[in-house]
Protein backbone atom coordinates (compact mmCIF):
# COMPACT_ATOMS: atom_id res chain seq x y z
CA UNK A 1 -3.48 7.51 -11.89
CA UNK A 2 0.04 6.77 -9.68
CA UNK A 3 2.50 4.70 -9.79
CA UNK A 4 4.16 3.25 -6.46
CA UNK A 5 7.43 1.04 -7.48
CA UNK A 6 11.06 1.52 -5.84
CA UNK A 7 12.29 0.91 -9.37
CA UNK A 8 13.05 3.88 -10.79
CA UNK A 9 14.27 2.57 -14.29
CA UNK A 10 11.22 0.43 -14.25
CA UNK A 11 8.90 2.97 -12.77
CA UNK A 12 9.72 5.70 -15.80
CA UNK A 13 9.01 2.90 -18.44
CA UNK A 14 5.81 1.96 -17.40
CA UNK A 15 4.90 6.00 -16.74
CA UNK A 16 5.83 6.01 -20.73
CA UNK A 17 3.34 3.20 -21.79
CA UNK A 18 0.58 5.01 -19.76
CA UNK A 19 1.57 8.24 -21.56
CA UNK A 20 1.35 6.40 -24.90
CA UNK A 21 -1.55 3.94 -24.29
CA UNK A 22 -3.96 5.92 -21.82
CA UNK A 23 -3.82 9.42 -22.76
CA UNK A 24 -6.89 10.30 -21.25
CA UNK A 25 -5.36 9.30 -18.20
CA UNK A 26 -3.09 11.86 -16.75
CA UNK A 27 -0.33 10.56 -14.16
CA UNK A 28 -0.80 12.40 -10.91
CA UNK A 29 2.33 11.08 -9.29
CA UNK A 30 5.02 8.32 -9.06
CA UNK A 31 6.35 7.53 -5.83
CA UNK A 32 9.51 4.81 -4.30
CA UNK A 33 8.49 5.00 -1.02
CA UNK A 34 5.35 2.94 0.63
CA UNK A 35 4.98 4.89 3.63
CA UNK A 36 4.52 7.99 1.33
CA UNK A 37 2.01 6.50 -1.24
CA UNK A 38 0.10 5.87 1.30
CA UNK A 39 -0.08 9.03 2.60
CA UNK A 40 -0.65 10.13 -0.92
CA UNK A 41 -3.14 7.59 -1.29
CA UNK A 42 -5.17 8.77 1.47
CA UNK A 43 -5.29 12.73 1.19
CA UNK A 44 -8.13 13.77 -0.76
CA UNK A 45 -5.83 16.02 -2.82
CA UNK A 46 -3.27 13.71 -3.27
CA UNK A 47 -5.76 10.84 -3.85
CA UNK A 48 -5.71 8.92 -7.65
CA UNK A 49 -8.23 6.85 -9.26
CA UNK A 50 -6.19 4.19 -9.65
CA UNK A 51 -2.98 3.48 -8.15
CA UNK A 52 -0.23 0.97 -10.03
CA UNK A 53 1.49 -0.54 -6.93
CA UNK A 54 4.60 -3.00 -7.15
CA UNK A 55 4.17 -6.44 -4.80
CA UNK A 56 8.30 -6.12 -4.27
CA UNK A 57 8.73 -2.92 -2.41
CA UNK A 58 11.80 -2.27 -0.36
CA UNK A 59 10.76 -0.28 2.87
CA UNK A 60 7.35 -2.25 2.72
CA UNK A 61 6.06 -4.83 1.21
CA UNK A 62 3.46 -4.38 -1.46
CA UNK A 63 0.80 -6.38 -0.17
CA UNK A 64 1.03 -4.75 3.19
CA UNK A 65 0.74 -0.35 1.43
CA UNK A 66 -2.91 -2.17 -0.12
CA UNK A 67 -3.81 -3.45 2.50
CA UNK A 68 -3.34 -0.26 4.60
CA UNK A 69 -5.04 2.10 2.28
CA UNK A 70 -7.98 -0.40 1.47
CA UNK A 71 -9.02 -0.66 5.00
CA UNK A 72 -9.23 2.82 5.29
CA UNK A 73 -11.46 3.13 2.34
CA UNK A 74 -12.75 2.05 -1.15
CA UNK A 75 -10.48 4.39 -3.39
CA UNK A 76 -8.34 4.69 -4.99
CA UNK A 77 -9.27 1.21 -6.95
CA UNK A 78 -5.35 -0.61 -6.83
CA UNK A 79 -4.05 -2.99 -10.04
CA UNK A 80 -0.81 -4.59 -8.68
CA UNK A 81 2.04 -5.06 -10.78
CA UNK A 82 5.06 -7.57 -10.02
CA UNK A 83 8.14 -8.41 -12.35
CA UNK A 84 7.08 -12.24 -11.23
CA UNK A 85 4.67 -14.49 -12.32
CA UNK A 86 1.13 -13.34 -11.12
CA UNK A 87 0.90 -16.44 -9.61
CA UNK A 88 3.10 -15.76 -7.12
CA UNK A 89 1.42 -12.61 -5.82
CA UNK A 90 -2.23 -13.03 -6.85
CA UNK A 91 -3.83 -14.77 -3.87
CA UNK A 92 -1.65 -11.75 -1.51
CA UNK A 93 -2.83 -9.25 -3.72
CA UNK A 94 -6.70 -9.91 -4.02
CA UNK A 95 -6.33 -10.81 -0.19
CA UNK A 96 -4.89 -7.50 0.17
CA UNK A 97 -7.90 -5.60 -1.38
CA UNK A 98 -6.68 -5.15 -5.05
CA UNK A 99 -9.07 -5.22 -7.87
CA UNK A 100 -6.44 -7.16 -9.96
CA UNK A 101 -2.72 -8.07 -10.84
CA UNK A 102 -0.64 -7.22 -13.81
CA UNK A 103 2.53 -8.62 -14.90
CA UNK A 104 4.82 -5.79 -15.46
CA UNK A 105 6.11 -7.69 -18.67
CA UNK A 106 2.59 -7.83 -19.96
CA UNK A 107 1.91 -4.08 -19.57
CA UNK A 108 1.87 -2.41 -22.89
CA UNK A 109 0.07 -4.97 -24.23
CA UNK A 110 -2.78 -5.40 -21.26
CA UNK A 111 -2.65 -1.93 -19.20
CA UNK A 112 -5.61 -0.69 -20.97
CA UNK A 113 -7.45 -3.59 -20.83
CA UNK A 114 -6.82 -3.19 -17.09
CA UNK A 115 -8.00 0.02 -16.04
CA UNK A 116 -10.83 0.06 -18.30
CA UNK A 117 -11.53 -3.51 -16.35
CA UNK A 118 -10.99 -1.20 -12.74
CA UNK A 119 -12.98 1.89 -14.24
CA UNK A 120 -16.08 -0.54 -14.79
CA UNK A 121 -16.03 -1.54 -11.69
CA UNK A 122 -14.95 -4.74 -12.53
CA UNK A 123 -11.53 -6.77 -11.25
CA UNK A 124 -8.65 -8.04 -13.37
CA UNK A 125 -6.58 -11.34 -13.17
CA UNK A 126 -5.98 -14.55 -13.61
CA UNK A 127 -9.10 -16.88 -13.08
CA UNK A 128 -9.50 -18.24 -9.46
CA UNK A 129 -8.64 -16.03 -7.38
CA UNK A 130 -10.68 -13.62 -5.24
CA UNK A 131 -10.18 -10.14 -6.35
CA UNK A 132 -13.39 -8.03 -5.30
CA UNK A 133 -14.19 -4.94 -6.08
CA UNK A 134 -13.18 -1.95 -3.59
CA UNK A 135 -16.05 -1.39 -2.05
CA UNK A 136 -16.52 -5.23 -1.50
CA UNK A 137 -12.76 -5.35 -0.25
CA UNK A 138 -12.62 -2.18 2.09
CA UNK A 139 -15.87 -3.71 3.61
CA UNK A 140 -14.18 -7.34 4.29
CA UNK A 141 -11.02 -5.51 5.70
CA UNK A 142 -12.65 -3.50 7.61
CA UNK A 143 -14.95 -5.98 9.24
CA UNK A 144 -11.69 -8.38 9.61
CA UNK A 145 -9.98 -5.47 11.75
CA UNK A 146 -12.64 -5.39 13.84
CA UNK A 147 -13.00 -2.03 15.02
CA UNK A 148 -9.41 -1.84 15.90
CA UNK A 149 -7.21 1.60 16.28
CA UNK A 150 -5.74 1.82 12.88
CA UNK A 151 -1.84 3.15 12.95
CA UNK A 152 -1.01 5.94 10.38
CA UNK A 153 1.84 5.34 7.90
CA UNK A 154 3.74 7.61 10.17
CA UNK A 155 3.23 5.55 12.87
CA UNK A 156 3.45 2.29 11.17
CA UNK A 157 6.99 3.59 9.81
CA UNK A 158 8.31 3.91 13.62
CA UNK A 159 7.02 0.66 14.32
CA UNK A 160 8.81 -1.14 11.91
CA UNK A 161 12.02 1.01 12.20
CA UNK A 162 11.71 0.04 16.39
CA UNK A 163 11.24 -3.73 15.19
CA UNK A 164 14.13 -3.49 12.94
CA UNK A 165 16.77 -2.70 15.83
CA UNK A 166 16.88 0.93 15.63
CA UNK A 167 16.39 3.38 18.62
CA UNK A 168 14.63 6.17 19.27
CA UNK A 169 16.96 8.58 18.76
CA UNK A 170 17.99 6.57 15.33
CA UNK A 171 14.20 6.97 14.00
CA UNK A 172 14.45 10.52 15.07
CA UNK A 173 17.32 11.40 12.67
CA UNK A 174 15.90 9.41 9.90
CA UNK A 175 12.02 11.48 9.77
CA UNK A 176 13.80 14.30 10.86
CA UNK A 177 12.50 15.24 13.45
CA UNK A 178 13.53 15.20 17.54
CA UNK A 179 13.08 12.80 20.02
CA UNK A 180 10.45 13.79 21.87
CA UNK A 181 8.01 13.81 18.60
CA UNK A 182 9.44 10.47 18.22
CA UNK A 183 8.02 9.99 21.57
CA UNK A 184 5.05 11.59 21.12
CA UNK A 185 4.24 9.36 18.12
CA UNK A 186 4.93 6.26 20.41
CA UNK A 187 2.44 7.62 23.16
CA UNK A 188 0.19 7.50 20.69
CA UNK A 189 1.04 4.54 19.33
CA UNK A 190 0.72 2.87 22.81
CA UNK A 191 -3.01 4.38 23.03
CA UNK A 192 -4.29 2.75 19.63
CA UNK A 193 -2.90 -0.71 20.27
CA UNK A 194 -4.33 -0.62 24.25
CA UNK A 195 -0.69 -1.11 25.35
CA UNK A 196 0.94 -0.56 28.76
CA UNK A 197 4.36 0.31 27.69
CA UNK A 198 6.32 0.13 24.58
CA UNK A 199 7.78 -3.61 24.52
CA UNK A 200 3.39 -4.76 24.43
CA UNK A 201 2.71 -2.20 21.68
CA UNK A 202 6.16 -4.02 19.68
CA UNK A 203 4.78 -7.77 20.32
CA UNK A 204 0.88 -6.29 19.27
CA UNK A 205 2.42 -4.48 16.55
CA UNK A 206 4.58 -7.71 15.05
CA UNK A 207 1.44 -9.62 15.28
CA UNK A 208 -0.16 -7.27 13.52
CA UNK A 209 1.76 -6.83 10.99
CA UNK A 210 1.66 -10.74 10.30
CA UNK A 211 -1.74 -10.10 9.29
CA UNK A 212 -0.88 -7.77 6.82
């Protein structure tokens, strides 16, 4: 099991309850940042059963890290959590490719509940809405993209960073790394979204991201 939430305080708490209510589950990581649970999410030695993963993220939304992982396949099996009414994230999150929603308040009461719900292959949640099992989800994702050239979180990171004003050089300094793998990165950014230069591969890449 992980734990994706860029609430540290919050994040430790819940790591507790799973301690205490799920022994039998050991915690294979907790992670702040999207981009890297993603990664995590999708290296086979990295990879957890099930990962915990907060709607309210601040480097990327919640929603969008499920999304991203469930095209690519049917695990890890993801329960979102949100310090909000489920209502306000369960049609995102099912649309997403979660197998159910969790209020964060309700957690020591209902987390086991939960992943014994996900570990049946079954989906958890309030009643009417569309959560799906991952296997069902990863195949409706991955029919809805179409065939397209996904972007890797690396990738989808310098997107968003060129979206949000910064430059090259900026990004650069941020991943640590120089420009030219910055530019590298965007070459092959321009390749997977069919793009003539780097202003079409922005607009594709906003619309995109819409859809996420």
């Amino acid at each position: 099991m992980a734990i994706l939430d860029n609430d540290v305080t919050s994040m430790a708490l819940i790591a507790g309850i799973i301690r205490e209510k799920l022994p039998d589950c050991p915690l294979l990581w907790t992670e702040t940042d999207g981009y890297r649970a993603i990664d995590r999410c999708l290296a086979a030695r990295t990879r957890p059963d099930i990962l915990l993963c907060d709607m309210s993220l601040s480097d990327i939304s919640g929603p969008r890290v499920c999304r991203a992982i469930r095209e690519r396949g049917a695990q890890p099996l993801i329960l979102a959590i949100t310090s909000f009414p489920v209502s306000q994230y369960a049609s995102l999150a099912a649309t997403a490719g979660c197998q159910g929603i969790l209020e964060k308040s309700h957690i020591p009461a209902r987390i086991a509940d939960a992943v014994r719900a996900l570990a049946d292959d079954r989906t958890y949640g309030p009643e009417g809405n569309a959560f799906e099992t991952a296997f069902d989800a990863h195949a409706r994702l991955q029919y809805a993209r179409g065939g397209k050239d996904e972007l890797s979180p690396k990738e989808m990171l310098i997107m968003d960073r060129l979206l949000d004003g910064y430059s090259l050089t900026e990004i650069a300094g941020q991943l640590g790394v120089k420009d030219v793998t910055v530019r590298t990165h965007i070459s092959h950014i321009k390749d997977k979204l069919h793009a003539r230069n780097l202003s079409q591969a922005s607009i594709r890449w906003f619309r995109m991201r819409e859809e996420l």
